[in-house]
PDB file of N, CA and C in Angstrom:
ATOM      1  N   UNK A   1      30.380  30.178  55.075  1.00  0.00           N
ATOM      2  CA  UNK A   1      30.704  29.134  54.123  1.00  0.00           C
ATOM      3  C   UNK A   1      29.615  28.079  54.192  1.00  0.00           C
ATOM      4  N   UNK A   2      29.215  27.913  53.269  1.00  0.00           N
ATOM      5  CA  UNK A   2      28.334  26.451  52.946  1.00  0.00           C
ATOM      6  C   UNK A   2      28.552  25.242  52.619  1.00  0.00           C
ATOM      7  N   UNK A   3      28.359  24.317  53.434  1.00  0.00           N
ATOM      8  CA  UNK A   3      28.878  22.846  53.114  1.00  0.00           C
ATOM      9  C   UNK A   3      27.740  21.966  53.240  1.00  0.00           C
ATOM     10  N   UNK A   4      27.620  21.506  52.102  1.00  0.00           N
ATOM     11  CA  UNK A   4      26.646  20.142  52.326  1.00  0.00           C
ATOM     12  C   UNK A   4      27.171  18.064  52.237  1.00  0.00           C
ATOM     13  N   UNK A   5      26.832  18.169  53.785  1.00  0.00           N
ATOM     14  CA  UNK A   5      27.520  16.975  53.662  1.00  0.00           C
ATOM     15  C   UNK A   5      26.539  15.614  53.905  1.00  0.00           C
ATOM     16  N   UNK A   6      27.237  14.479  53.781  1.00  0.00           N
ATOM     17  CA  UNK A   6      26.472  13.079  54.054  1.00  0.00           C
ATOM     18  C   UNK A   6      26.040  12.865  55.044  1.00  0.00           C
ATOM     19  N   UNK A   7      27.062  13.248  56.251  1.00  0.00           N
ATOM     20  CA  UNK A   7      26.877  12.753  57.978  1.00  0.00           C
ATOM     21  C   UNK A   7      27.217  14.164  58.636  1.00  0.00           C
ATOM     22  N   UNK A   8      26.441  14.376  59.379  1.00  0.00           N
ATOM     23  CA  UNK A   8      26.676  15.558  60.212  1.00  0.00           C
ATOM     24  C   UNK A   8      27.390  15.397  61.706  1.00  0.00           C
ATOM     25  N   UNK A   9      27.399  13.993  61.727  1.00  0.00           N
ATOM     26  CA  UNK A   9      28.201  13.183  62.822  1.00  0.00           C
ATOM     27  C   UNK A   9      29.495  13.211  63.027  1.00  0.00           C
ATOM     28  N   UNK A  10      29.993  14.081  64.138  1.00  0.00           N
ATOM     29  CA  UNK A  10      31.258  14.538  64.589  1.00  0.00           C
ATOM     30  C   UNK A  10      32.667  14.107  63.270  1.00  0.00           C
ATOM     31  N   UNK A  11      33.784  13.335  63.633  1.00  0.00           N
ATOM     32  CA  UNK A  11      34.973  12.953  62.725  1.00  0.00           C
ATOM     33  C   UNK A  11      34.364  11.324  63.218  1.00  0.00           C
ATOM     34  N   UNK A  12      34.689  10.935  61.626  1.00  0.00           N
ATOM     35  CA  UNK A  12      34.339   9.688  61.319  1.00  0.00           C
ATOM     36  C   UNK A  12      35.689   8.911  60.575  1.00  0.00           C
ATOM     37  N   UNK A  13      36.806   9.290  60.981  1.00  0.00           N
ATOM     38  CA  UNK A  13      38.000   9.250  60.536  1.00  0.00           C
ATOM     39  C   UNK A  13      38.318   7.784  60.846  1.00  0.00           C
ATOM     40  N   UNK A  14      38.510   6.844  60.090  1.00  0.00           N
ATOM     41  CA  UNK A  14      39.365   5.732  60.486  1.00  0.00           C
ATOM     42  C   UNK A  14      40.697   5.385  60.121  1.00  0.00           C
ATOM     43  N   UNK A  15      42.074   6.280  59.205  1.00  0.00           N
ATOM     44  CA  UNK A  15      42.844   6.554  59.282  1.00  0.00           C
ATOM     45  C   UNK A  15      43.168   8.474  59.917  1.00  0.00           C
ATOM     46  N   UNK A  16      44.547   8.092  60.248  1.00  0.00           N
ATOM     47  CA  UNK A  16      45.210   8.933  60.958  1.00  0.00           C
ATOM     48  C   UNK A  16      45.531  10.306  59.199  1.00  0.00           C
ATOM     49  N   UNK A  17      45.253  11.482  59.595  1.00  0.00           N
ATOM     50  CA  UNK A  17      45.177  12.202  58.191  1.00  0.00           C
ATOM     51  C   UNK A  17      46.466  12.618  58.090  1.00  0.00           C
ATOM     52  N   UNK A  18      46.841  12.903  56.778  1.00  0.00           N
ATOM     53  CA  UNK A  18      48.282  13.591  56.686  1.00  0.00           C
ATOM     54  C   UNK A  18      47.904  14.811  55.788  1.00  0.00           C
ATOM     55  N   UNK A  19      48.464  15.875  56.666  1.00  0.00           N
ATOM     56  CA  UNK A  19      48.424  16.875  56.000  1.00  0.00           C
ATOM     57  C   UNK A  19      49.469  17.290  54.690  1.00  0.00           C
ATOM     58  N   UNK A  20      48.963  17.420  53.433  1.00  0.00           N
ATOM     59  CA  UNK A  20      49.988  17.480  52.337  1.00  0.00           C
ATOM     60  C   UNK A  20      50.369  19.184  51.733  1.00  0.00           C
ATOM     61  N   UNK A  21      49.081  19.796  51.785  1.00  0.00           N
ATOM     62  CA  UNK A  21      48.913  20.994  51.309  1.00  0.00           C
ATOM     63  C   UNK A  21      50.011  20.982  50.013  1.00  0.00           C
ATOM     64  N   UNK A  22      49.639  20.229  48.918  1.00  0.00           N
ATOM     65  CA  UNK A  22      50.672  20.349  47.315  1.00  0.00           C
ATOM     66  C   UNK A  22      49.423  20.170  46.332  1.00  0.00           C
ATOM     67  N   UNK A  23      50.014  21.041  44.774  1.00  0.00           N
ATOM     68  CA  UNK A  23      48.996  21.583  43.890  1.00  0.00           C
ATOM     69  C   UNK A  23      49.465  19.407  43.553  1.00  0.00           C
ATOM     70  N   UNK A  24      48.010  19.773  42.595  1.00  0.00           N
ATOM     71  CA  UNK A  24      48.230  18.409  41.693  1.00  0.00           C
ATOM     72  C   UNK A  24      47.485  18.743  40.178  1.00  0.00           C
ATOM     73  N   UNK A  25      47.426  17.507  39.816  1.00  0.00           N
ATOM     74  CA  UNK A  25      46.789  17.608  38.421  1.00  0.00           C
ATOM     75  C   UNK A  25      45.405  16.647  38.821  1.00  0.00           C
ATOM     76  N   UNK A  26      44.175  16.673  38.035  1.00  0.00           N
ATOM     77  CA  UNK A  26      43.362  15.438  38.481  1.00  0.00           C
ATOM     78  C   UNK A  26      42.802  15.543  36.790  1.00  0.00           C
ATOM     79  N   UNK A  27      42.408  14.443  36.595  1.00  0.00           N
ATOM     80  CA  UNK A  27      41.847  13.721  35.063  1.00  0.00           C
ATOM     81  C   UNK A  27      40.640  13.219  35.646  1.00  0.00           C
ATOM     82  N   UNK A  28      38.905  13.829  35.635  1.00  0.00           N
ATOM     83  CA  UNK A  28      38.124  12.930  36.388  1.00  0.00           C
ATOM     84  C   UNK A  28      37.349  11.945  34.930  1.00  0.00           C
ATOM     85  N   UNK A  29      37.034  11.252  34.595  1.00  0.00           N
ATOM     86  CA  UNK A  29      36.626  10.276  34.098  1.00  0.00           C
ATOM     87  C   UNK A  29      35.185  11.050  33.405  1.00  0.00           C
ATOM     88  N   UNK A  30      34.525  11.209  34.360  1.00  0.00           N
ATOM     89  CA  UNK A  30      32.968  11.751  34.235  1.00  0.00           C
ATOM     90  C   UNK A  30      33.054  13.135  33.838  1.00  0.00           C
ATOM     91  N   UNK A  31      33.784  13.495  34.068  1.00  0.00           N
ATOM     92  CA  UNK A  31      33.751  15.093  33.763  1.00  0.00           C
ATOM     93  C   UNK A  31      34.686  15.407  32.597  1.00  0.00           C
ATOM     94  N   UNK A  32      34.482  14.767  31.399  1.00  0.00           N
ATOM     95  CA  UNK A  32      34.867  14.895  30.422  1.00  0.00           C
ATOM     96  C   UNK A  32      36.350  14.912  29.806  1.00  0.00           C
ATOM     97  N   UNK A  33      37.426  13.769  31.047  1.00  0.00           N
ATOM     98  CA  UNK A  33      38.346  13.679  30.754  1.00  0.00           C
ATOM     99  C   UNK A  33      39.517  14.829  30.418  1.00  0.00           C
ATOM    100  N   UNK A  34      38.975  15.967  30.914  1.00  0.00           N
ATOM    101  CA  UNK A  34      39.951  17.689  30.921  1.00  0.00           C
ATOM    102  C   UNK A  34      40.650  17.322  32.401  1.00  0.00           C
ATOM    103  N   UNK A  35      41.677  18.259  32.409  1.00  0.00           N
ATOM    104  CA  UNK A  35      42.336  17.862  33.279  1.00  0.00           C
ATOM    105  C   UNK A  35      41.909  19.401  34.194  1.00  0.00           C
ATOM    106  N   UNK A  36      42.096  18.884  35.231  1.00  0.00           N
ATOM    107  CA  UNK A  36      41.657  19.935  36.588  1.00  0.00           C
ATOM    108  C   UNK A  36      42.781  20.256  37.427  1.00  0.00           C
ATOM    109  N   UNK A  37      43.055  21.562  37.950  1.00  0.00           N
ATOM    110  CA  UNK A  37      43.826  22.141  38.766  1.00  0.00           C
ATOM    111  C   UNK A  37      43.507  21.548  40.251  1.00  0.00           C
ATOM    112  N   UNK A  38      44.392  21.196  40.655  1.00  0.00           N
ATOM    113  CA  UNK A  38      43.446  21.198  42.417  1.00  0.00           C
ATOM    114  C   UNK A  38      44.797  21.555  43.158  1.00  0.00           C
ATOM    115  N   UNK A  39      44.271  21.241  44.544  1.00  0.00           N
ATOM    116  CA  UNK A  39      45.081  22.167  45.958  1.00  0.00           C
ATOM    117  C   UNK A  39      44.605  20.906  46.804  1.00  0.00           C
ATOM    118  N   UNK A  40      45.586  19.481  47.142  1.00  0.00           N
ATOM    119  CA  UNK A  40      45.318  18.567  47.893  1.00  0.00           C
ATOM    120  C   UNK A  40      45.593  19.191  49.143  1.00  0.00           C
ATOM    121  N   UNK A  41      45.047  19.293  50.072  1.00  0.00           N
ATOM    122  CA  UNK A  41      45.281  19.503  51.480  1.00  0.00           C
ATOM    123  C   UNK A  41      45.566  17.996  52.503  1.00  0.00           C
ATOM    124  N   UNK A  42      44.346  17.237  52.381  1.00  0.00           N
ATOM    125  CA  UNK A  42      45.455  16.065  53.033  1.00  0.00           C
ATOM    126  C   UNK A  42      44.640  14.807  52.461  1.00  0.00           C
ATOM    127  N   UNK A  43      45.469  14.129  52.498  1.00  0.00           N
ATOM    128  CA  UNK A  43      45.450  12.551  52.062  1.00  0.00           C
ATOM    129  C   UNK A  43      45.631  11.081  52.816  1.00  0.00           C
ATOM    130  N   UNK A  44      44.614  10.037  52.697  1.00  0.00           N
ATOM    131  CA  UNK A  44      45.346   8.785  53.279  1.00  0.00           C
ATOM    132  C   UNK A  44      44.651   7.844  52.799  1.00  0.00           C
ATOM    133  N   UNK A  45      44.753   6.819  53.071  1.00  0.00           N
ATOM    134  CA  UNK A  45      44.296   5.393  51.953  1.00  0.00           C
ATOM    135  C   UNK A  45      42.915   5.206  52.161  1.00  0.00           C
ATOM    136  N   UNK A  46      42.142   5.990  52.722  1.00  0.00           N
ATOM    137  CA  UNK A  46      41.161   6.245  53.091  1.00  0.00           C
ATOM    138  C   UNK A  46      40.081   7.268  52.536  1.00  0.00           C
ATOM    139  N   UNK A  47      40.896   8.459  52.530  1.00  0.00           N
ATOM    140  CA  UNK A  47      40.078   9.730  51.857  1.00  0.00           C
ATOM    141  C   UNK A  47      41.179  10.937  51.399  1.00  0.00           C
ATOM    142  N   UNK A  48      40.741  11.681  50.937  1.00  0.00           N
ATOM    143  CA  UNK A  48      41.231  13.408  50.880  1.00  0.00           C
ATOM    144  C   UNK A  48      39.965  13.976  50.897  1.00  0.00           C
ATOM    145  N   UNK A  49      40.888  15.061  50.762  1.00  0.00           N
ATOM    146  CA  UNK A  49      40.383  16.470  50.969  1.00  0.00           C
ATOM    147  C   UNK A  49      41.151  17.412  50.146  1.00  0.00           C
ATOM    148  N   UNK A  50      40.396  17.989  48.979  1.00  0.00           N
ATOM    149  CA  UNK A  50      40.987  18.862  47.975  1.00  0.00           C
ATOM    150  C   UNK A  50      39.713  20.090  47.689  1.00  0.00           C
ATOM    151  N   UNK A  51      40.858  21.100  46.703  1.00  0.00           N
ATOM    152  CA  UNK A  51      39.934  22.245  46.884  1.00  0.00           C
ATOM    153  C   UNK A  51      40.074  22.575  44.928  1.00  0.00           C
ATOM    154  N   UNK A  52      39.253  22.626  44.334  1.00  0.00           N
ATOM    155  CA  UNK A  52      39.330  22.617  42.687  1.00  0.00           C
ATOM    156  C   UNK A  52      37.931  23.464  42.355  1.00  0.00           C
ATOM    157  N   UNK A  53      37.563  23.806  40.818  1.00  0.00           N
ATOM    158  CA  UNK A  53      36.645  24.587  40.405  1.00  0.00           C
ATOM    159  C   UNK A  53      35.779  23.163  39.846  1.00  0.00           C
ATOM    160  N   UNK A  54      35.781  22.189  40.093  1.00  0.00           N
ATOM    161  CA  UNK A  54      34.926  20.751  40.308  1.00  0.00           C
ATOM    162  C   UNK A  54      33.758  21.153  41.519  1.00  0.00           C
ATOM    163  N   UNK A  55      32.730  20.855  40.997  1.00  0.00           N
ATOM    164  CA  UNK A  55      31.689  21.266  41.644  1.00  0.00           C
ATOM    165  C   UNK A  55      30.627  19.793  42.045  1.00  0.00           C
ATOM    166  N   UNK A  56      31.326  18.521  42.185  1.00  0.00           N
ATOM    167  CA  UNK A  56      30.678  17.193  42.401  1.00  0.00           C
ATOM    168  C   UNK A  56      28.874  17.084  43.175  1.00  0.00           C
ATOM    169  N   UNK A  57      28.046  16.066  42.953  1.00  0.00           N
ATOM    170  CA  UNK A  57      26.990  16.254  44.111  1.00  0.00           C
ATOM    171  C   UNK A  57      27.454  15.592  45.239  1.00  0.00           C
ATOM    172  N   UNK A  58      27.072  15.450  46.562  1.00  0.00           N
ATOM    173  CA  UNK A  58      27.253  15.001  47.824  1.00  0.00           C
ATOM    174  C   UNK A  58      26.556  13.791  47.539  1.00  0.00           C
ATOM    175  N   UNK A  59      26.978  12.334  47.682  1.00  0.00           N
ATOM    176  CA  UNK A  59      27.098  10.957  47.238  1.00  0.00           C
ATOM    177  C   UNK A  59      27.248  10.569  45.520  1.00  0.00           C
ATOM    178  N   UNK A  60      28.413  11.242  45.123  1.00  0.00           N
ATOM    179  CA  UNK A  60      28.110  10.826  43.674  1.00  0.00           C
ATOM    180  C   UNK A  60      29.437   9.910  43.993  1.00  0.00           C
ATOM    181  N   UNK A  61      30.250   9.286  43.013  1.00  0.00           N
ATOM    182  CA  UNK A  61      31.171   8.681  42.889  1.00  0.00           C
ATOM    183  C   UNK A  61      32.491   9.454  41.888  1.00  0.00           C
ATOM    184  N   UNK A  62      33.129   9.776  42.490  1.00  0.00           N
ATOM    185  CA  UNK A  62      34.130  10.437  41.325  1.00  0.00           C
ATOM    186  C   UNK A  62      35.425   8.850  41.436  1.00  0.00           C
ATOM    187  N   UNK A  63      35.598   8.451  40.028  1.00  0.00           N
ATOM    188  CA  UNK A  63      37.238   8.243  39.606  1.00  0.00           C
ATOM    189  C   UNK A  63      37.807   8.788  38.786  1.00  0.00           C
ATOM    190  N   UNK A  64      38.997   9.260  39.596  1.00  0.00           N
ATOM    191  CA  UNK A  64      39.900  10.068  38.159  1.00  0.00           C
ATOM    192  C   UNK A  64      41.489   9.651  38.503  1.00  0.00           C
ATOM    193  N   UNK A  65      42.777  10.046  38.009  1.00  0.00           N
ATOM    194  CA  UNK A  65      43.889  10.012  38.322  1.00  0.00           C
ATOM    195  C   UNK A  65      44.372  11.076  38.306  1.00  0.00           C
ATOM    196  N   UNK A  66      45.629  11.241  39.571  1.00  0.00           N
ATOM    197  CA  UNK A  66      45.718  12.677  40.344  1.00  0.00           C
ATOM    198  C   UNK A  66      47.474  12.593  39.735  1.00  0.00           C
ATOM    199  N   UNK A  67      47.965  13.299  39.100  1.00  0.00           N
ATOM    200  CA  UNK A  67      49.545  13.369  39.570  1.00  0.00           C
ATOM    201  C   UNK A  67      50.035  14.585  39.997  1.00  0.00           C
ATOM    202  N   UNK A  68      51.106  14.668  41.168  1.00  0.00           N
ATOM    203  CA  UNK A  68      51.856  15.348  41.405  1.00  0.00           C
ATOM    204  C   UNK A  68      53.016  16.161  40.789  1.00  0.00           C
ATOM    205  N   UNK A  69      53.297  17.479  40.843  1.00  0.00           N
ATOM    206  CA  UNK A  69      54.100  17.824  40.680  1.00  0.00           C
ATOM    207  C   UNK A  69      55.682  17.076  40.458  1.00  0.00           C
ATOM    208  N   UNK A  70      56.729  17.201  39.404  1.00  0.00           N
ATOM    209  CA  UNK A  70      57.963  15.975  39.496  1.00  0.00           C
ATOM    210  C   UNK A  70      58.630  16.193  40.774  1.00  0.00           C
ATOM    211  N   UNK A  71      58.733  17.219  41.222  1.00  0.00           N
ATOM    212  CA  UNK A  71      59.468  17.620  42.507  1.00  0.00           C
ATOM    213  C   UNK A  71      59.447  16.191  43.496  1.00  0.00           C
ATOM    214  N   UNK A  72      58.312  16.463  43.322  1.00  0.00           N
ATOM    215  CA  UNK A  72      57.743  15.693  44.935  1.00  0.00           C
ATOM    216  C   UNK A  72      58.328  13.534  44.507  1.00  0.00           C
ATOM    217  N   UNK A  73      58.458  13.621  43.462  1.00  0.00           N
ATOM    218  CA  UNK A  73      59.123  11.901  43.211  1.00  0.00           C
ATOM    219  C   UNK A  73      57.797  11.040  43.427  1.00  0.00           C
ATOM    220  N   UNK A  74      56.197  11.399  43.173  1.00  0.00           N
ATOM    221  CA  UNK A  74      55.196  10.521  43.148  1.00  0.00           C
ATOM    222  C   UNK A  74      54.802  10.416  41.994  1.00  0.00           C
ATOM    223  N   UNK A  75      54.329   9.474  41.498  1.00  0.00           N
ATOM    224  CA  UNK A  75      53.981   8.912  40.568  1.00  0.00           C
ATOM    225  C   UNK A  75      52.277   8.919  39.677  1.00  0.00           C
ATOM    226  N   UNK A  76      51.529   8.663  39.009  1.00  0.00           N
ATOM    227  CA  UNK A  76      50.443   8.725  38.647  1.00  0.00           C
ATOM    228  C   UNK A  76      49.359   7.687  39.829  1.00  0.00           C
ATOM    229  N   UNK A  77      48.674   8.869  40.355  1.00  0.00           N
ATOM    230  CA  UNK A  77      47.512   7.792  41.338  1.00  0.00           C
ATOM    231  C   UNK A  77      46.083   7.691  40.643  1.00  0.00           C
ATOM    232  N   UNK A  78      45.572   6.570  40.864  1.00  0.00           N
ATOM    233  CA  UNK A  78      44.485   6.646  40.217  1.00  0.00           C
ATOM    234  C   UNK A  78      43.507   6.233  41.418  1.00  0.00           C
ATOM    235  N   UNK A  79      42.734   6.646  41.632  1.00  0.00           N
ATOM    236  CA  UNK A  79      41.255   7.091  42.801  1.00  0.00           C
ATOM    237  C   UNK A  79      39.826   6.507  42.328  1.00  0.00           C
ATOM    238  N   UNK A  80      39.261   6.410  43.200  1.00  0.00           N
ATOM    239  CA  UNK A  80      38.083   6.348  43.489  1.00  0.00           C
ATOM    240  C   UNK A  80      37.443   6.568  44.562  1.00  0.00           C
ATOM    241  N   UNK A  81      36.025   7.152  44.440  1.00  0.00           N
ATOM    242  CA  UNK A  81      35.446   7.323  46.184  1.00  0.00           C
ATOM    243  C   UNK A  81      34.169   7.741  46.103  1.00  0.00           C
ATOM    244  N   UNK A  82      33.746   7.955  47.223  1.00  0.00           N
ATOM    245  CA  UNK A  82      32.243   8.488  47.316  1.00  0.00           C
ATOM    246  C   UNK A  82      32.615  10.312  47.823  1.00  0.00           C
ATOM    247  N   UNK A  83      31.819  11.173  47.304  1.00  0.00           N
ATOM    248  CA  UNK A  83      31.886  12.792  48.092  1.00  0.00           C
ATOM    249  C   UNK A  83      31.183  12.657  48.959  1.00  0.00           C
ATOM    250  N   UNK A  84      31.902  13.070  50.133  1.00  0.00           N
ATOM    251  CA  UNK A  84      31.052  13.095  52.000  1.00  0.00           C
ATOM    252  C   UNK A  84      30.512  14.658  51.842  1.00  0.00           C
ATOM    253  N   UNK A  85      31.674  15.377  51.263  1.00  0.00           N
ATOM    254  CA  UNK A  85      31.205  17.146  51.515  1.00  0.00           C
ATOM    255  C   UNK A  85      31.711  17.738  50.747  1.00  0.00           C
ATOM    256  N   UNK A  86      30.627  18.659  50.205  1.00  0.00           N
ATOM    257  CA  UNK A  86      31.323  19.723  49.192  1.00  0.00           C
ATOM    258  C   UNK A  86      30.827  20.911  50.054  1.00  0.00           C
ATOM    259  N   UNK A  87      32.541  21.672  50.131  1.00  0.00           N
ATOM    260  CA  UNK A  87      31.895  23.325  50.528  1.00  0.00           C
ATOM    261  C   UNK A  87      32.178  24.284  49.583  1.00  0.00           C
ATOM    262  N   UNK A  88      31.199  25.004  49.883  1.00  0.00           N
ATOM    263  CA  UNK A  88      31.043  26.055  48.792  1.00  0.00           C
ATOM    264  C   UNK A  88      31.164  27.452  49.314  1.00  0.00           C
ATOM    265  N   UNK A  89      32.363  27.944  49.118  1.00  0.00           N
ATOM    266  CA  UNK A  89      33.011  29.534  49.804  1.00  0.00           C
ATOM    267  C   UNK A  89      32.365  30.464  49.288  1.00  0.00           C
ATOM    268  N   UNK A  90      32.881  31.443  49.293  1.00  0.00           N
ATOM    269  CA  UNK A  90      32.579  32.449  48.609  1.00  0.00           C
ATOM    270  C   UNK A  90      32.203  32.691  46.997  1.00  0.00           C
ATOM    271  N   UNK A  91      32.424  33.470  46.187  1.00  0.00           N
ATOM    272  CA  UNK A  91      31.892  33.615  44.563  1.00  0.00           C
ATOM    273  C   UNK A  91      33.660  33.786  44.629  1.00  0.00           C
ATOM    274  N   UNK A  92      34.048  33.266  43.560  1.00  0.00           N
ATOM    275  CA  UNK A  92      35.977  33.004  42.656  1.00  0.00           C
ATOM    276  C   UNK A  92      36.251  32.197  43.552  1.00  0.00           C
ATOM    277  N   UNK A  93      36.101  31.631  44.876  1.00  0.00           N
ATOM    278  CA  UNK A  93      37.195  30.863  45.403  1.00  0.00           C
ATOM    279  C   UNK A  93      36.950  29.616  45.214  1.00  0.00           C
ATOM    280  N   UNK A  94      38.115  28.340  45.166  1.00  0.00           N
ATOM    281  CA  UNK A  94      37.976  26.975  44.891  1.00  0.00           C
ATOM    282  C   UNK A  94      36.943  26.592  45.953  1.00  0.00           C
ATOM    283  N   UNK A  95      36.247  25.544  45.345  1.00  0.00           N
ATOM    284  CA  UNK A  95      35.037  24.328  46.257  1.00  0.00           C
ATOM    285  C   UNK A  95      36.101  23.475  46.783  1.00  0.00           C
ATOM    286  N   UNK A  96      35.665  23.018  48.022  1.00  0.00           N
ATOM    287  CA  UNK A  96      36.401  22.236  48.825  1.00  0.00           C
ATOM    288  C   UNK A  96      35.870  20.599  48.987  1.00  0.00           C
ATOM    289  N   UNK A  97      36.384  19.698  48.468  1.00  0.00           N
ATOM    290  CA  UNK A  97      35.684  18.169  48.339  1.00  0.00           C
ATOM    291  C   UNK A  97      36.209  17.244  49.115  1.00  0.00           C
ATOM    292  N   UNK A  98      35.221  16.531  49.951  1.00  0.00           N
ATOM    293  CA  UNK A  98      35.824  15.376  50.695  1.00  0.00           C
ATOM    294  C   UNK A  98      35.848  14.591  50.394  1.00  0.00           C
ATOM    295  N   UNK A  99      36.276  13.395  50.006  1.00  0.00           N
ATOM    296  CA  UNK A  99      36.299  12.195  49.517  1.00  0.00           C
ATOM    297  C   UNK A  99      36.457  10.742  50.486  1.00  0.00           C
ATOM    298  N   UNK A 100      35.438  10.033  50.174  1.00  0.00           N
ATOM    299  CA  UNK A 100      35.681   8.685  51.227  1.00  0.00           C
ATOM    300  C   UNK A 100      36.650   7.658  49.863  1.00  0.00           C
ATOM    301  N   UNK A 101      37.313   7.540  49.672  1.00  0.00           N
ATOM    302  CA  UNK A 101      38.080   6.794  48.547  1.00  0.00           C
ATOM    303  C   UNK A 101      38.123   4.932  49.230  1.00  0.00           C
ATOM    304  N   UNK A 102      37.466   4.390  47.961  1.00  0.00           N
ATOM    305  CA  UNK A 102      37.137   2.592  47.810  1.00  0.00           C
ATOM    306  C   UNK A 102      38.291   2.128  47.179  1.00  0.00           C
ATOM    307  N   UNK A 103      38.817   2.884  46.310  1.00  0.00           N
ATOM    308  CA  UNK A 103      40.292   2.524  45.582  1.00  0.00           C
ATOM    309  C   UNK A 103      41.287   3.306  45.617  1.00  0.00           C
ATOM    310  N   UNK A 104      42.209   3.151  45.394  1.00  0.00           N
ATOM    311  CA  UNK A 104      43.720   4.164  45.563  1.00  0.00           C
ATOM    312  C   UNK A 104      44.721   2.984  45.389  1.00  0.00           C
ATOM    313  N   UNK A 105      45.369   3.673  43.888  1.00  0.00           N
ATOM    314  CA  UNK A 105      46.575   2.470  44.063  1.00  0.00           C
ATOM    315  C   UNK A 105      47.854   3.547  42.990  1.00  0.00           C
ATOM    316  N   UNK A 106      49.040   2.987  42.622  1.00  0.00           N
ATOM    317  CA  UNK A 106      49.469   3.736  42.334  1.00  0.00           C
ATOM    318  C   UNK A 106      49.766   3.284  40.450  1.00  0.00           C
ATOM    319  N   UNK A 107      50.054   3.885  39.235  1.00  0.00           N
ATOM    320  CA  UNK A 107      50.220   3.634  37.991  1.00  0.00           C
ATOM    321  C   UNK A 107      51.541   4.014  37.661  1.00  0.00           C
ATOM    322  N   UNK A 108      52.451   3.056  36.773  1.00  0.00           N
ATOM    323  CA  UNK A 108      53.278   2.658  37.043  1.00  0.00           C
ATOM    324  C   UNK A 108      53.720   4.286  35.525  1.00  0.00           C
ATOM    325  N   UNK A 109      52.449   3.862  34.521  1.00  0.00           N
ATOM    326  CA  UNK A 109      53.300   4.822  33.590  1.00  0.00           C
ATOM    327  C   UNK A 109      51.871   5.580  32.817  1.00  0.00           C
ATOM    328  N   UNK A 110      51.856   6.170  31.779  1.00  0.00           N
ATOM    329  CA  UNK A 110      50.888   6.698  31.099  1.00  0.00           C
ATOM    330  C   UNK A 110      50.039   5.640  30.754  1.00  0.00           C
ATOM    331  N   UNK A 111      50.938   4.968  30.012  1.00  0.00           N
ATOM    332  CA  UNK A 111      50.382   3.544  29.428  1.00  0.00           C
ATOM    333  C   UNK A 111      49.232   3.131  30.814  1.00  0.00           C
ATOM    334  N   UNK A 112      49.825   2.401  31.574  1.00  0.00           N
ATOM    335  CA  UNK A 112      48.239   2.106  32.901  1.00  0.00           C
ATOM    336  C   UNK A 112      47.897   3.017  33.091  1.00  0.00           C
ATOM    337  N   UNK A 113      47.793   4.502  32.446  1.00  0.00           N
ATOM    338  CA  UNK A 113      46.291   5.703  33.036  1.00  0.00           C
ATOM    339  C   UNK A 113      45.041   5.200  31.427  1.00  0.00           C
ATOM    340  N   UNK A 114      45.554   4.838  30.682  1.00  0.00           N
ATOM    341  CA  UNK A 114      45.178   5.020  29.201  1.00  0.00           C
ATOM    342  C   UNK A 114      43.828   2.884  29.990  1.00  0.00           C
ATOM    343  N   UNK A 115      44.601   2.400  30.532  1.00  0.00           N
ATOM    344  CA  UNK A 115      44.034   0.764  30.529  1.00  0.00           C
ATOM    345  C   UNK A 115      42.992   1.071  31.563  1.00  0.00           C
ATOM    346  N   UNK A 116      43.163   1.887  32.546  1.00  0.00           N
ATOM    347  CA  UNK A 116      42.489   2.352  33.874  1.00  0.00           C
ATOM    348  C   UNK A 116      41.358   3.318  33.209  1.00  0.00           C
ATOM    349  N   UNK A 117      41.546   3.977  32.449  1.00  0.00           N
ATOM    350  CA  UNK A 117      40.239   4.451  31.806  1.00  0.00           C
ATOM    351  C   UNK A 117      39.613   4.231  31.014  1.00  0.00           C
ATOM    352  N   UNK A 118      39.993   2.938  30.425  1.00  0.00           N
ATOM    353  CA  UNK A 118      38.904   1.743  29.790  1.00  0.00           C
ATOM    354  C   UNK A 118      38.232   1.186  30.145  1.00  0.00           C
ATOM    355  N   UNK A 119      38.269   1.017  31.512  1.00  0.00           N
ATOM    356  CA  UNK A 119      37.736   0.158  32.637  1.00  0.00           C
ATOM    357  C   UNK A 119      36.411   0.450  32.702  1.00  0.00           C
TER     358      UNK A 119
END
């Protein structure tokens, strides 16, 4: 597997990670406002780690808004961050993206995803 990352320097973790492993939806801004499949693996006010057919460069900036499945009772999140690492598996399988996230907050309805991407 191939990963190209920012810091090659051991875990640079300053929150504690939670592992989520749940599908989501993501809307990235830059990437033409289509909505993307992903596979969050874990999350915290800090960063994730997701796996999608999003192919980002290593220091670009992605914002987009992620929602969850209704099951789960979360609401529309809207993100921002820098990519630490993109790995790149095999040929068909999802890219795996790390994210250092500067923003994370939560949107109350459609209406604030529509004001958040005016921004």
């Amino acid at each position: 597997m191939a990963a190209t990352t920012l810091s090659m320097v051991g875990n640079l973790r300053n929150c504690e990670r939670r592992f989520v492993r749940m599908p989501s939806w993501m809307i990235f801004y830059s990437y033409g406002m289509k909505k993307h499949v992903a596979m969050v693996r874990d999350l915290n006010r800090s960063g994730m780690y997701f796996y999608s057919n999003l192919l980002p460069e290593v220091g670009s900036e992605l914002a987009f808004v992620m929602r969850f499945p209704r099951w789960t009772n979360f609401g529309l999140l809207a993100c921002k961050g820098t990519v630490l690492r993109v790995e790149r598996p095999k040929e068909g399988a999802a890219v795996g993206v790390a994210l250092k996230l500067s923003r994370f907050w939560a949107l109350r309805d459609a209406a604030s995803f529509q004001a958040v991407a005016l921004q």
